[in-house]
Structure formats: structure tokens, C-alpha cells
Protein backbone atom coordinates (compact mmCIF):
# COMPACT_ATOMS: atom_id res chain seq x y z
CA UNK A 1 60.91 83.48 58.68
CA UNK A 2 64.41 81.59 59.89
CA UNK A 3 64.81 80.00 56.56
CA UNK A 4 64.38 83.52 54.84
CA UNK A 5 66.36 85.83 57.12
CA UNK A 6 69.02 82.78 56.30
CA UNK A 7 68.47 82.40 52.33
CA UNK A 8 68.40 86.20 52.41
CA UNK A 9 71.93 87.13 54.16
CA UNK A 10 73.79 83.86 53.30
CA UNK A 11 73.92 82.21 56.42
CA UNK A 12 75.05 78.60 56.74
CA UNK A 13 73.05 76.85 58.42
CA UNK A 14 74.00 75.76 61.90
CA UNK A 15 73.65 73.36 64.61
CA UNK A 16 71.38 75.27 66.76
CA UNK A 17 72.26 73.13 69.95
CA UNK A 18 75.85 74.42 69.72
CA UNK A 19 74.66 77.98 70.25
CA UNK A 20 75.22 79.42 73.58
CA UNK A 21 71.78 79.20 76.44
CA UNK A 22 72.55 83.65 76.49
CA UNK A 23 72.49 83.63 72.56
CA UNK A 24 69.69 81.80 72.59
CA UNK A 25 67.63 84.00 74.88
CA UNK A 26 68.82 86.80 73.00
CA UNK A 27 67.08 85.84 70.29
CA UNK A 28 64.17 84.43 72.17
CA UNK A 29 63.20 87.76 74.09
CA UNK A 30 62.42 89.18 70.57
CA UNK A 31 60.82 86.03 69.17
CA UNK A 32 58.29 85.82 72.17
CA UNK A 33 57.97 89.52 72.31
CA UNK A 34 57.17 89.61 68.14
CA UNK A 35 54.11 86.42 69.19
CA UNK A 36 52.56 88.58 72.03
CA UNK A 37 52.82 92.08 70.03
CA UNK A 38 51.39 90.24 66.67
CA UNK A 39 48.50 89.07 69.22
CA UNK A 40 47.59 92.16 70.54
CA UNK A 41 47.88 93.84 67.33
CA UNK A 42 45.17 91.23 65.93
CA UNK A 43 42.82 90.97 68.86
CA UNK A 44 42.92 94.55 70.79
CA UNK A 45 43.61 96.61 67.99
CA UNK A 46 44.29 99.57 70.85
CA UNK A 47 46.57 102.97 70.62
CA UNK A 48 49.87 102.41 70.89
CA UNK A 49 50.40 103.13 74.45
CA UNK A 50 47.68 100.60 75.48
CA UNK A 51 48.98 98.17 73.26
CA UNK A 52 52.91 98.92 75.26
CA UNK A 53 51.39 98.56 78.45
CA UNK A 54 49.87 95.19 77.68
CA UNK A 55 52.48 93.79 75.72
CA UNK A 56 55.00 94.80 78.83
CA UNK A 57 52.74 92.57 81.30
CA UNK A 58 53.08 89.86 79.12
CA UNK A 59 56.83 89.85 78.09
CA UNK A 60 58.12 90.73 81.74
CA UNK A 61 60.24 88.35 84.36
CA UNK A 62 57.62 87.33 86.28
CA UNK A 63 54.81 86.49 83.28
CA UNK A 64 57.35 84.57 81.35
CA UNK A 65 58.20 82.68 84.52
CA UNK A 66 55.27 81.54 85.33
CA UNK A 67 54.48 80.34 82.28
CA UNK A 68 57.32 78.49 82.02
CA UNK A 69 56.61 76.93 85.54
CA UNK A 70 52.90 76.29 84.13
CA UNK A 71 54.73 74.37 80.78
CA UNK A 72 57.04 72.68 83.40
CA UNK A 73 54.70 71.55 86.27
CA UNK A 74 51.83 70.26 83.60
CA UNK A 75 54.43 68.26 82.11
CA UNK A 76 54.44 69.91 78.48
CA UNK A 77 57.80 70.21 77.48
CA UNK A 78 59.44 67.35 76.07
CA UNK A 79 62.62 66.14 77.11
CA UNK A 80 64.59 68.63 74.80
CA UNK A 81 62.98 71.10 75.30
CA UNK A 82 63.33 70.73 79.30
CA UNK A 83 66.90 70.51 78.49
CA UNK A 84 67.41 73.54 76.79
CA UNK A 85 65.27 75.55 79.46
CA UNK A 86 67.56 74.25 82.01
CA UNK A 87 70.35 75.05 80.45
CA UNK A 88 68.78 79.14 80.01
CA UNK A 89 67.72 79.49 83.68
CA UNK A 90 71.40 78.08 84.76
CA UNK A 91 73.15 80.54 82.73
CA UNK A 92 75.17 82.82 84.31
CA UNK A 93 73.56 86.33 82.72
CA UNK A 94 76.08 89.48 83.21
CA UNK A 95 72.89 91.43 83.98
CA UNK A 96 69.68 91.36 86.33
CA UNK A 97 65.94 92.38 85.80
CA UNK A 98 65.69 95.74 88.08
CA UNK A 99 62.40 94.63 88.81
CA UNK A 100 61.99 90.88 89.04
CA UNK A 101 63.27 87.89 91.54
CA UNK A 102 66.70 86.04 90.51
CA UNK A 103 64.62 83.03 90.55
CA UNK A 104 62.22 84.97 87.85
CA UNK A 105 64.90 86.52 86.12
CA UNK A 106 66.54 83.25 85.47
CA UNK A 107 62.89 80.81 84.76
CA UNK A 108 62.69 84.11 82.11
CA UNK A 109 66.25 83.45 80.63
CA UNK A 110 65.71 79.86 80.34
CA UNK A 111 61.91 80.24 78.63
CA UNK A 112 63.43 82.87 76.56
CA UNK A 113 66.46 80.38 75.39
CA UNK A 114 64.05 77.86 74.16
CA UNK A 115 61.90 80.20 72.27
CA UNK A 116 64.86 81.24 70.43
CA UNK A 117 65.99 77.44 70.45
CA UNK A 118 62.58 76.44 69.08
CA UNK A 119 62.67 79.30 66.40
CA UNK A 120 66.46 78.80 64.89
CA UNK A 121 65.37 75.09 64.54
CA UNK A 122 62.90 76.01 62.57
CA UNK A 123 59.49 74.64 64.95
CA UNK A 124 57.64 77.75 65.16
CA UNK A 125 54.55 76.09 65.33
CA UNK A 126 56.01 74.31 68.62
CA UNK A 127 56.94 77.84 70.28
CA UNK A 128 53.68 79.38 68.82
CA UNK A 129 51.64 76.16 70.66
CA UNK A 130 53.99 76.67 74.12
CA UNK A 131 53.34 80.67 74.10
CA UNK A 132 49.72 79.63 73.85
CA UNK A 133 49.26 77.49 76.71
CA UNK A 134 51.75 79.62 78.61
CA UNK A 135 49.35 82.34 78.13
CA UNK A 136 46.45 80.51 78.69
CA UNK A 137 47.65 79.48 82.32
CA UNK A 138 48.30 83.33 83.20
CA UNK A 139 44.89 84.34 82.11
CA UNK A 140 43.85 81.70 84.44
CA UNK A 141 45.76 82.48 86.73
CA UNK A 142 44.92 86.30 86.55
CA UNK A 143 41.23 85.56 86.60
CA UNK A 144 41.63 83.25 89.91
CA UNK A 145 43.49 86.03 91.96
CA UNK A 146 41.02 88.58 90.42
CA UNK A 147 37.97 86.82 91.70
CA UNK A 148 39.61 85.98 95.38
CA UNK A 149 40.09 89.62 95.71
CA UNK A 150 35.90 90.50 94.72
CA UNK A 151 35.23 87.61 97.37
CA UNK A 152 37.67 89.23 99.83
């Protein structure tokens, strides 16, 4: 979809390293978000407002930062990729999330800079495999805490 939206408005390609970590998470809040809504679309098939409340569990501070700690602490980034994160969750953003952690806030900014690293250079099928295990590890994750609390 890159190539097109390129080929379509004219747009020279570009060395998507020299982009700024802010740009790129810019652009990667709405890449991520347009995975997890296509998802839901395809598997839950709900209203609209059920599909809003899911998709806003799964595209908020705290989700995205745990999966990027998941793609981190599992070892499944590779050394660019770690890079570029880094260089997200150490930007300086103007704003903060009104409900999330600074330490959240910023693991979101820096997962959301790669997907939008990963998309302008064209490996969607890299971001598409990351936002799967991410996801993976929160359903796990989910389904741990849910069954401590029924034990509880």
C-alpha cells in the first residue's frame, strides 16, 4: 500500500531511516491501529461500538507496551529494529497519554515508530508478523491474570 500511496501522489522515494522517531510513530499509530481494526473486522464481525471498544484495548499505551516488552524480552526484534524502537521510546513527545505511565507512553511511542519504520520500508509482512506475536503474548497474558483471579 506504501508503494501505491507513493506511485499515486508522486512521492520520491526516501531514506526512511532519516525520518524523525515522532514522524515515524505518527505514522505507526495508524498503521498498527489499521492491523488490529482489519482483525476485528474479519474475526468479530460486531456493531460498531463493540468493535471501538475492542479495538481501543488493543491500540492503547499500556497494550502496545507490553507487547513491545514481550517482542523485546523474547528476543524478537532484530538489531534494527531494536534500534529504531529505542530511538521512539527516547523521543522527547510534546504530549502525554492522559491515561497511561511515562514509561508506557514512551515503550508505545517507540513500538509505534517501528511500525511506521517497518511500513515506509516497505516490510509489512515483518510488522504484520511482530503485531501478531505482540498480540499473542497479551492474550496470554490476559488469560493468565483472568484465571488467577477465578482461583482467587
Amino acid at each position: 500500500m506504501e508503494q501505491s500511496i507513493r506511485e499515486g501522489f508522486g512521492l520520491a522515494d526516501r531514506d526512511v531511516r532519516e525520518i524523525s522517531s515522532l514522524s515515524l510513530a505518527f505514522l505507526g499509530d495508524s498503521v498498527y491501529e489499521l492491523v488490529v481494526r482489519t482483525l476485528l473486522v474479519e474475526r468479530a464481525g460486531d456493531r460498531p461500538k463493540v468493535l471501538s471498544q475492542k479495538k481501543s484495548r488493543l491500540v492503547r499505551a499500556q497494550t502496545q507496551a507490553a507487547m513491545a516488552d514481550s517482542l523485546r524480552e523474547e528476543n524478537l526484534l532484530t538489531e534494527e529494529e531494536l534500534a529504531v524502537y529505542r530511538r521512539g521510546r527516547n523521543a522527547n513527545p510534546s504530549t502525554t497519554a492522559r491515561h497511561a505511565s511515562v514509561s508506557d507512553y514512551h515503550k508505545a511511542t517507540g513500538f509505534e515508530s517501528l511500525m511506521g519504520y517497518l511500513y515506509l520500508a516497505g516490510r509489512e509482512e515483518r510488522l504484520v508478523e511482530l503485531v501478531r506475536l505482540g498480540l499473542q503474548y497479551v492474550d496470554e497474558e490476559r488469560g493468565e491474570r483472568h484465571a488467577e483471579r477465578r482461583t482467587d
